[in-house]
PDB file of N, CA and C in Angstrom:
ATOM      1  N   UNK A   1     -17.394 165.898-159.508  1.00  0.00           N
ATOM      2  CA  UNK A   1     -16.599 166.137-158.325  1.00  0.00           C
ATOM      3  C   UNK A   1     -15.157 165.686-158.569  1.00  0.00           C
ATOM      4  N   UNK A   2     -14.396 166.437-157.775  1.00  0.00           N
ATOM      5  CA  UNK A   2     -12.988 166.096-157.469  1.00  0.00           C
ATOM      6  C   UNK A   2     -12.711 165.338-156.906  1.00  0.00           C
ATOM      7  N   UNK A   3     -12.116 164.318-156.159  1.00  0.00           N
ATOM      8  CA  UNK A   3     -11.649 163.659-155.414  1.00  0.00           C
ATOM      9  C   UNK A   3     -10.073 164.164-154.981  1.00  0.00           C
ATOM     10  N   UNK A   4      -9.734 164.902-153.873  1.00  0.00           N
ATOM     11  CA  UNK A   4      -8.316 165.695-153.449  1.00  0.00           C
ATOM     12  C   UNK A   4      -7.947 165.091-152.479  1.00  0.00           C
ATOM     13  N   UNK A   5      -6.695 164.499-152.323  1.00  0.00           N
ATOM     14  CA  UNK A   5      -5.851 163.166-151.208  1.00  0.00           C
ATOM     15  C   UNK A   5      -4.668 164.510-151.070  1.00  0.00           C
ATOM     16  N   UNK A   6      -4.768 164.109-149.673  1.00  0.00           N
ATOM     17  CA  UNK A   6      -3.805 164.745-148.981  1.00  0.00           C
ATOM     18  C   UNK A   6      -2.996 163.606-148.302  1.00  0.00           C
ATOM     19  N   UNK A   7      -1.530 163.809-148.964  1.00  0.00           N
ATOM     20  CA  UNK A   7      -0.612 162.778-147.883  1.00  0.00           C
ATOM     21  C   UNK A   7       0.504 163.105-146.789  1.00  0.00           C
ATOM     22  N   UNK A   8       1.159 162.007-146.084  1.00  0.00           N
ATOM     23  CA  UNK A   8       2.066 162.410-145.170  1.00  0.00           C
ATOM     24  C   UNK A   8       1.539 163.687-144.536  1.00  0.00           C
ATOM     25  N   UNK A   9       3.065 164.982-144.451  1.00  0.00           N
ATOM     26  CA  UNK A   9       3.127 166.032-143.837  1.00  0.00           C
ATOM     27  C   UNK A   9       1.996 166.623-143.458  1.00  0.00           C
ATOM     28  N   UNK A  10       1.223 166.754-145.066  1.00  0.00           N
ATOM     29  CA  UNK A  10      -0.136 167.735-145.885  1.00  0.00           C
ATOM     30  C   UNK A  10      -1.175 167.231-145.113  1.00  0.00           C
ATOM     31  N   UNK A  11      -1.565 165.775-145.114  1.00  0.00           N
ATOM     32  CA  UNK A  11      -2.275 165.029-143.735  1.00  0.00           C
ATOM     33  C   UNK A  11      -2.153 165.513-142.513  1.00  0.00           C
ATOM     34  N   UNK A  12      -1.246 165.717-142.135  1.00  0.00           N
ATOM     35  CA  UNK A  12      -1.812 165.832-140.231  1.00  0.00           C
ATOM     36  C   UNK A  12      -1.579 167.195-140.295  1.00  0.00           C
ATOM     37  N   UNK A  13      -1.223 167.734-141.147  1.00  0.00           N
ATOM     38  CA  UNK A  13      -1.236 169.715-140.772  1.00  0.00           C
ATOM     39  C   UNK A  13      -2.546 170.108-141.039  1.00  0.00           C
ATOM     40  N   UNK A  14      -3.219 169.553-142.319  1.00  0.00           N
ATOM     41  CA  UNK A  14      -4.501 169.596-142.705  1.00  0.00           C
ATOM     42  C   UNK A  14      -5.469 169.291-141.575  1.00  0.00           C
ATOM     43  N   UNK A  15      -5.517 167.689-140.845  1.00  0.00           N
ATOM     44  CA  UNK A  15      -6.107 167.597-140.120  1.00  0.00           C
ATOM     45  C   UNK A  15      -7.314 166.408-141.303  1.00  0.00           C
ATOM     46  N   UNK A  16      -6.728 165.853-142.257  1.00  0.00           N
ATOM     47  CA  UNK A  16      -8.110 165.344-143.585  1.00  0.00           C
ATOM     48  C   UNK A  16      -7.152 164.622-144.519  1.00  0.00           C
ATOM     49  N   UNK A  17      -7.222 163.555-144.698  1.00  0.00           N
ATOM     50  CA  UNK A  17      -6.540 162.532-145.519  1.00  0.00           C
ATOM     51  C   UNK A  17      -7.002 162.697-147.352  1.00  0.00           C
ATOM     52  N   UNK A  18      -8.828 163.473-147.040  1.00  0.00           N
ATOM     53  CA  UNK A  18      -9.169 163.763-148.590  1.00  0.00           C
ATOM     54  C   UNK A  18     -10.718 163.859-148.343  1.00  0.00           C
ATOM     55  N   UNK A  19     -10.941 165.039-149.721  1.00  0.00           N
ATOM     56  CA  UNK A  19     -11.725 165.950-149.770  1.00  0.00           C
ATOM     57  C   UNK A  19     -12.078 165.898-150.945  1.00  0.00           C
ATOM     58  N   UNK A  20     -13.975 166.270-151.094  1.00  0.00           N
ATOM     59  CA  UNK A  20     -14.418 166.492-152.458  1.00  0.00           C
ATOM     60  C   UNK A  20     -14.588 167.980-152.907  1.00  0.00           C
ATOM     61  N   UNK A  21     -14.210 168.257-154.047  1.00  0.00           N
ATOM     62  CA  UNK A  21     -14.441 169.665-154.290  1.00  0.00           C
ATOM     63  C   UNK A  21     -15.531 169.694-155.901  1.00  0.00           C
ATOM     64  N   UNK A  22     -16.133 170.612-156.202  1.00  0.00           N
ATOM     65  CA  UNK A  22     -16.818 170.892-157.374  1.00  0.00           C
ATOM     66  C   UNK A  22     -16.235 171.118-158.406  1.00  0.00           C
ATOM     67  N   UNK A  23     -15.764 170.041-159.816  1.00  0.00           N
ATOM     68  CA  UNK A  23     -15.430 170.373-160.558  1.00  0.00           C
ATOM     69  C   UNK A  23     -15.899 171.964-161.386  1.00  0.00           C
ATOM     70  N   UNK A  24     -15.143 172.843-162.175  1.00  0.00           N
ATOM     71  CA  UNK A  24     -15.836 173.446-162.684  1.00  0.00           C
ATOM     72  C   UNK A  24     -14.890 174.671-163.202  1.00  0.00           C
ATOM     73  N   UNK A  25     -16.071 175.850-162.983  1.00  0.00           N
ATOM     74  CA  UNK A  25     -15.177 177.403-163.564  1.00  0.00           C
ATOM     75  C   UNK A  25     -13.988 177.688-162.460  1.00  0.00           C
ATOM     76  N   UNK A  26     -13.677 177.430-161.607  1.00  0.00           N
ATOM     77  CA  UNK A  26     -12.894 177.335-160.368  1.00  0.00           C
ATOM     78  C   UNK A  26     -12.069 176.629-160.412  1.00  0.00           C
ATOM     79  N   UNK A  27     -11.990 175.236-160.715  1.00  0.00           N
ATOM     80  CA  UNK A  27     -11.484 173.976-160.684  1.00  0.00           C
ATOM     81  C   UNK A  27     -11.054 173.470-162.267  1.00  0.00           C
ATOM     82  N   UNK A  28     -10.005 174.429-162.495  1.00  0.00           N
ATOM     83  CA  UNK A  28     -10.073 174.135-164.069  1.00  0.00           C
ATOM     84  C   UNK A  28      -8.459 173.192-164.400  1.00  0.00           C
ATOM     85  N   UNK A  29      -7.829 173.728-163.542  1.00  0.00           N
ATOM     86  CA  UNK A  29      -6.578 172.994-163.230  1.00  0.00           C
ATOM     87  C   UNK A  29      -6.012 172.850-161.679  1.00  0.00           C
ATOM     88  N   UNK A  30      -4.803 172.660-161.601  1.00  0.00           N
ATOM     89  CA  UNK A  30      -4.364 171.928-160.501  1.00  0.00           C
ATOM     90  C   UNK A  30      -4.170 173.379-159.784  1.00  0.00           C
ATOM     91  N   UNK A  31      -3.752 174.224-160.486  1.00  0.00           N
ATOM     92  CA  UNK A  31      -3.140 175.543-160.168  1.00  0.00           C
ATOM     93  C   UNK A  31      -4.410 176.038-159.185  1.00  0.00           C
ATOM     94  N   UNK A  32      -5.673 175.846-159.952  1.00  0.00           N
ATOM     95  CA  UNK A  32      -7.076 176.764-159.629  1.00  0.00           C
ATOM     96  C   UNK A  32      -7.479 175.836-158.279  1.00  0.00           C
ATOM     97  N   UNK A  33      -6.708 174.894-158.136  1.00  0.00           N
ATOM     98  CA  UNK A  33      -7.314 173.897-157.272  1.00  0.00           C
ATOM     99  C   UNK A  33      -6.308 174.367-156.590  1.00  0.00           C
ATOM    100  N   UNK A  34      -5.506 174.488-156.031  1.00  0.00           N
ATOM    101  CA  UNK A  34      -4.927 175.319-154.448  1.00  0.00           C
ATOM    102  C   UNK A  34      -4.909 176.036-154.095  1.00  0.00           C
ATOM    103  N   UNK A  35      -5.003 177.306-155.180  1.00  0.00           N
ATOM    104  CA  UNK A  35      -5.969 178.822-155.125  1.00  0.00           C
ATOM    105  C   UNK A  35      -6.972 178.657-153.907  1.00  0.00           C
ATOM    106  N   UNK A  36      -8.177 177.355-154.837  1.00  0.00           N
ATOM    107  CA  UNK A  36      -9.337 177.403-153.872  1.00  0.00           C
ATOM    108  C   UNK A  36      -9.204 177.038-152.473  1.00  0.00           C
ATOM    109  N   UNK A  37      -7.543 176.023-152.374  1.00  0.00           N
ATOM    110  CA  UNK A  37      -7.314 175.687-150.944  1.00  0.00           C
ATOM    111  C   UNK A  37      -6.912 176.748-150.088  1.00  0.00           C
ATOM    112  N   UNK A  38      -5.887 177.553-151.062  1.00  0.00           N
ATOM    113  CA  UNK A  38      -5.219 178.681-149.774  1.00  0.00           C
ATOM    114  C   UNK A  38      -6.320 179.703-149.753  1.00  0.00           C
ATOM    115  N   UNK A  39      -7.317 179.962-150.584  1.00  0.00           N
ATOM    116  CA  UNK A  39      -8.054 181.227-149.820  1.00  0.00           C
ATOM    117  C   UNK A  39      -9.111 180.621-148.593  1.00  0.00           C
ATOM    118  N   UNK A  40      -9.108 179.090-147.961  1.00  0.00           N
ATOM    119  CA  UNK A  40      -9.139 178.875-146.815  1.00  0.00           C
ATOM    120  C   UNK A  40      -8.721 179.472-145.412  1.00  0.00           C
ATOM    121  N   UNK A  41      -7.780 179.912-146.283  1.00  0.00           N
ATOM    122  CA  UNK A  41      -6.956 180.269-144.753  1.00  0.00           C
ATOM    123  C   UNK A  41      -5.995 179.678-143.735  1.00  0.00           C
ATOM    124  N   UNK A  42      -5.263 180.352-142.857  1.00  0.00           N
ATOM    125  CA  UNK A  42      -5.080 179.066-141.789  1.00  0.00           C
ATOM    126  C   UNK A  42      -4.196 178.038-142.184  1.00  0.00           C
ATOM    127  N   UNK A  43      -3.991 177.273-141.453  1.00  0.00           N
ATOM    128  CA  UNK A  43      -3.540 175.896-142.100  1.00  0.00           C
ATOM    129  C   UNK A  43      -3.195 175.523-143.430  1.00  0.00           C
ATOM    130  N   UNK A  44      -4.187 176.002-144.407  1.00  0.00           N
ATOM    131  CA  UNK A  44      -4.489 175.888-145.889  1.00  0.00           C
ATOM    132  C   UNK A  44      -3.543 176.652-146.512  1.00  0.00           C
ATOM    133  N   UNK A  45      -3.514 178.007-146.200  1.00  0.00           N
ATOM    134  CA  UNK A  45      -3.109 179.094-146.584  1.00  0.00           C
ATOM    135  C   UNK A  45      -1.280 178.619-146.211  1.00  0.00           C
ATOM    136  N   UNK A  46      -0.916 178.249-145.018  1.00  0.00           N
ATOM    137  CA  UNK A  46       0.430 178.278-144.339  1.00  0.00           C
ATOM    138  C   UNK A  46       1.005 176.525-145.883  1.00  0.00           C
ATOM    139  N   UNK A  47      -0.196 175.711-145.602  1.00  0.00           N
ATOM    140  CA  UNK A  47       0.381 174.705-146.359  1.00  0.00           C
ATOM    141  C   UNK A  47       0.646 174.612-147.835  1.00  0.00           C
ATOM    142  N   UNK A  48      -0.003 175.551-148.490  1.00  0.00           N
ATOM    143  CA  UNK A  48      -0.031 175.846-149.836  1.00  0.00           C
ATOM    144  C   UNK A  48       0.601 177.159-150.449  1.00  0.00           C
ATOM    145  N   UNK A  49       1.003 177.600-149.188  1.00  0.00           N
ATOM    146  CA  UNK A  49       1.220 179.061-148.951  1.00  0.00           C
ATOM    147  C   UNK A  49       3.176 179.440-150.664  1.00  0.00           C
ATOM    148  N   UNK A  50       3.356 180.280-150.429  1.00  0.00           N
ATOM    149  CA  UNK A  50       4.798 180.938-151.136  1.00  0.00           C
ATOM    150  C   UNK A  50       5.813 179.894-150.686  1.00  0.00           C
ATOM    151  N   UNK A  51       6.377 179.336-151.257  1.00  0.00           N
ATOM    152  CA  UNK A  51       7.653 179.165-150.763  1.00  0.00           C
ATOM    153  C   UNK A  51       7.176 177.401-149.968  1.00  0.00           C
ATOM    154  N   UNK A  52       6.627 177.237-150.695  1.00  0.00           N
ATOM    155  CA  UNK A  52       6.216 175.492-149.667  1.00  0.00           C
ATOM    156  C   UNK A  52       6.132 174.350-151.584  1.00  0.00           C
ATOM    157  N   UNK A  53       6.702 173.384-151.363  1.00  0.00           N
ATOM    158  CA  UNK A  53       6.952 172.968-152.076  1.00  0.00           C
ATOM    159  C   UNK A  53       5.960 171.796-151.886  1.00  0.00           C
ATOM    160  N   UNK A  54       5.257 171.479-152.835  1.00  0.00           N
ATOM    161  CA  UNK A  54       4.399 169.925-152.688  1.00  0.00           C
ATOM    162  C   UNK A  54       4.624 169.544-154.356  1.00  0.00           C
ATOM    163  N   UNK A  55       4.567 168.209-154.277  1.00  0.00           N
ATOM    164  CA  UNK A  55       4.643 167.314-155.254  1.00  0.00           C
ATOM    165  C   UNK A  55       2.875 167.288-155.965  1.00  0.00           C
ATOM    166  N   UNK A  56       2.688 166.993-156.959  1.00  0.00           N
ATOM    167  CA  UNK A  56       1.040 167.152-157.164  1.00  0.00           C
ATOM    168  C   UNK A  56       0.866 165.966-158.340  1.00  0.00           C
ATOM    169  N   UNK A  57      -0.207 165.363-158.327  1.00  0.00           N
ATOM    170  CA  UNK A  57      -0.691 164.377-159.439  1.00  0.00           C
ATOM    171  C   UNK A  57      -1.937 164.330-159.636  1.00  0.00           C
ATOM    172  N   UNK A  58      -2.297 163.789-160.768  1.00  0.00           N
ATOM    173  CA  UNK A  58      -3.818 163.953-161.364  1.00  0.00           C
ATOM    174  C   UNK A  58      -3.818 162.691-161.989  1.00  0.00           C
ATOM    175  N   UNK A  59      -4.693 161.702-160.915  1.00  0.00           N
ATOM    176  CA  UNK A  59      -4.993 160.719-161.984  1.00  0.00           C
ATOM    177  C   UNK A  59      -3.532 159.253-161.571  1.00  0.00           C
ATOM    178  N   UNK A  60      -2.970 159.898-160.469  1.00  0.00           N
ATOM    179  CA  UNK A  60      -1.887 159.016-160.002  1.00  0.00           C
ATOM    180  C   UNK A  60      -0.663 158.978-161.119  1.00  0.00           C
ATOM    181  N   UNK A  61      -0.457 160.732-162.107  1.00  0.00           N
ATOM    182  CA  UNK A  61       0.560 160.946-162.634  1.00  0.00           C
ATOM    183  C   UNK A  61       1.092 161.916-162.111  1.00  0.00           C
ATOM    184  N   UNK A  62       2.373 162.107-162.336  1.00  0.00           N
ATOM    185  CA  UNK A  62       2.919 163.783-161.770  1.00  0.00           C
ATOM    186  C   UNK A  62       2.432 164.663-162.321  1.00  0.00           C
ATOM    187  N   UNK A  63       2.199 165.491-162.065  1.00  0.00           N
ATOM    188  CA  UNK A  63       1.519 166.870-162.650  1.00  0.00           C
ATOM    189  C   UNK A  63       2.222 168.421-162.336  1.00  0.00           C
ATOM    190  N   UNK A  64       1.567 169.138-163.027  1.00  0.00           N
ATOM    191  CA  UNK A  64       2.179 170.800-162.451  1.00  0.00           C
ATOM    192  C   UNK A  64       0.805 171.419-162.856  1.00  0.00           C
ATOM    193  N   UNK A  65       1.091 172.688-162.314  1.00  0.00           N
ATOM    194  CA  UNK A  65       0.193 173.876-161.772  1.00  0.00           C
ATOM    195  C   UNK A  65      -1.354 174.070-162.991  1.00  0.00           C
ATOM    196  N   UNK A  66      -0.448 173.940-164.572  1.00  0.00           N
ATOM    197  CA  UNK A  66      -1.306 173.865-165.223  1.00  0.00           C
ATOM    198  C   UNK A  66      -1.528 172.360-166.135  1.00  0.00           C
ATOM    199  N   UNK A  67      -2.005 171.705-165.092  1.00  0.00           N
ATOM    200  CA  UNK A  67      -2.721 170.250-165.536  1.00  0.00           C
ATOM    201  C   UNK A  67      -3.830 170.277-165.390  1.00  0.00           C
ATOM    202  N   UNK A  68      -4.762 170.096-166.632  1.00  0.00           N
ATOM    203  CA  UNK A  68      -5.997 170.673-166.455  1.00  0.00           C
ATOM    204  C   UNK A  68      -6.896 169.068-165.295  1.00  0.00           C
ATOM    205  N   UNK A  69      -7.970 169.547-164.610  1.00  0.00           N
ATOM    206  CA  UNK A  69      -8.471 168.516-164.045  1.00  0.00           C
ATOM    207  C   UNK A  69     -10.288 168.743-164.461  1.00  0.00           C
ATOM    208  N   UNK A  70     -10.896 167.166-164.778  1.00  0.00           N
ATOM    209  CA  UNK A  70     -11.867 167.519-165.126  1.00  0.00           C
ATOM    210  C   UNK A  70     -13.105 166.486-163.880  1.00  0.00           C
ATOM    211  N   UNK A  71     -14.311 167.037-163.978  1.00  0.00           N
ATOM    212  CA  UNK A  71     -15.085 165.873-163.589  1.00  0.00           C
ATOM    213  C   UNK A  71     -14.458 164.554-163.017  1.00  0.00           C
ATOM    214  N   UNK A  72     -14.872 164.162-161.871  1.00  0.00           N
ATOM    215  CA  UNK A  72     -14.084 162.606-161.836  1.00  0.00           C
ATOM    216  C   UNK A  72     -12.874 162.035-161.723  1.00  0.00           C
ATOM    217  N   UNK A  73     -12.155 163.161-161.366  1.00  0.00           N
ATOM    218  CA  UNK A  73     -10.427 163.229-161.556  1.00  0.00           C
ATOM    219  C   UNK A  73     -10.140 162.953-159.855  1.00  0.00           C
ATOM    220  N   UNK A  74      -9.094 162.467-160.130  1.00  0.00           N
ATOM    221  CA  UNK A  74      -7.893 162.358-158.340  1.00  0.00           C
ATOM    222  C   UNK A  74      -6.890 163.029-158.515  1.00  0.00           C
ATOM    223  N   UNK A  75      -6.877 164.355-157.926  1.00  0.00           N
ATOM    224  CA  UNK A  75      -6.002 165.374-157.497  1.00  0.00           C
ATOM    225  C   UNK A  75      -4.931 164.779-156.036  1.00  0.00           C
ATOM    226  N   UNK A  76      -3.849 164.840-156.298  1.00  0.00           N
ATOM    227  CA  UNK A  76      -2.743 164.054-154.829  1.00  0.00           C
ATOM    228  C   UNK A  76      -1.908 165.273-155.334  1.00  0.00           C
ATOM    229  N   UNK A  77      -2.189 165.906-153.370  1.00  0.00           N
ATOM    230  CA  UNK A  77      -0.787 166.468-152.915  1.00  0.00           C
ATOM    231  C   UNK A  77      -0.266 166.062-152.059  1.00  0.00           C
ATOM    232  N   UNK A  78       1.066 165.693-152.070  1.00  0.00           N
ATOM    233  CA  UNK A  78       2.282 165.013-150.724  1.00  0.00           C
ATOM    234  C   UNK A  78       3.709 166.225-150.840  1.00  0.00           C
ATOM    235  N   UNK A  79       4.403 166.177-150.096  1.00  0.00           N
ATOM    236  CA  UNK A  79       5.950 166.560-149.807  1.00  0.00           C
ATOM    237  C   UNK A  79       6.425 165.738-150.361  1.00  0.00           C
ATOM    238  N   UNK A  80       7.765 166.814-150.673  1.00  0.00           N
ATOM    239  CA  UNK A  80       8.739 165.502-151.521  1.00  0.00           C
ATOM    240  C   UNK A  80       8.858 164.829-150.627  1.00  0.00           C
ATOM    241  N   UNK A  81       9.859 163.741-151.561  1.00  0.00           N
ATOM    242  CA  UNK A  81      10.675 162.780-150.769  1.00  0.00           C
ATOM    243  C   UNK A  81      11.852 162.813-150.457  1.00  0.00           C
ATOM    244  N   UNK A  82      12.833 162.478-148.985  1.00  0.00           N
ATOM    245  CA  UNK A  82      13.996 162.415-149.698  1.00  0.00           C
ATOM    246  C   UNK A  82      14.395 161.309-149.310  1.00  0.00           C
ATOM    247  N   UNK A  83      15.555 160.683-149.101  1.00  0.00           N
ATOM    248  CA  UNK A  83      15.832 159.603-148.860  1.00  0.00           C
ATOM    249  C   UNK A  83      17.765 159.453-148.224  1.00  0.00           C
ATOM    250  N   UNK A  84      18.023 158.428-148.019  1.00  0.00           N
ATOM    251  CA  UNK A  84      19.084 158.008-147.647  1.00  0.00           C
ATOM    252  C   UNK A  84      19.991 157.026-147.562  1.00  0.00           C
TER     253      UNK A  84
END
């Protein structure tokens, strides 16, 4: 299994702080892992959707689209940051 943390923004639009998903033929990277979120729909679809920017990590490193994730892994998506 996956272990998938949703923070800030991604949290209360979601409605789920974090979720297990099935490692596997699906779940092969980070990329295949929001695929499986936006063909949710809805919410999923609007938050992961074209044009929406999230920060992503595997394992509590930064990551991108093709970071592979295996068995046992912590997938984190948040919004950037900005600051002032």
């Amino acid at each position: 299994m996956i272990e998938v943390l949703f923070f800030a923004r991604l949290r209360e639009q979601l409605g789920t702080a974090k979720e297990r998903l099935q490692a596997g033929s699906e779940a092969t990277d980070v990329g295949a892992v929001i695929k499986l979120l936006q063909r949710r729909g809805g919410v999923w679809e609007e938050a992961f959707g074209d044009g929406q920017t999230v920060i992503m990590a595997v394992n509590q490193e930064v990551a991108s689209a093709s970071t592979p994730v295996k068995d046992g892994d912590e997938v984190a998506f948040f919004p950037p940051v900005t600051g002032g």
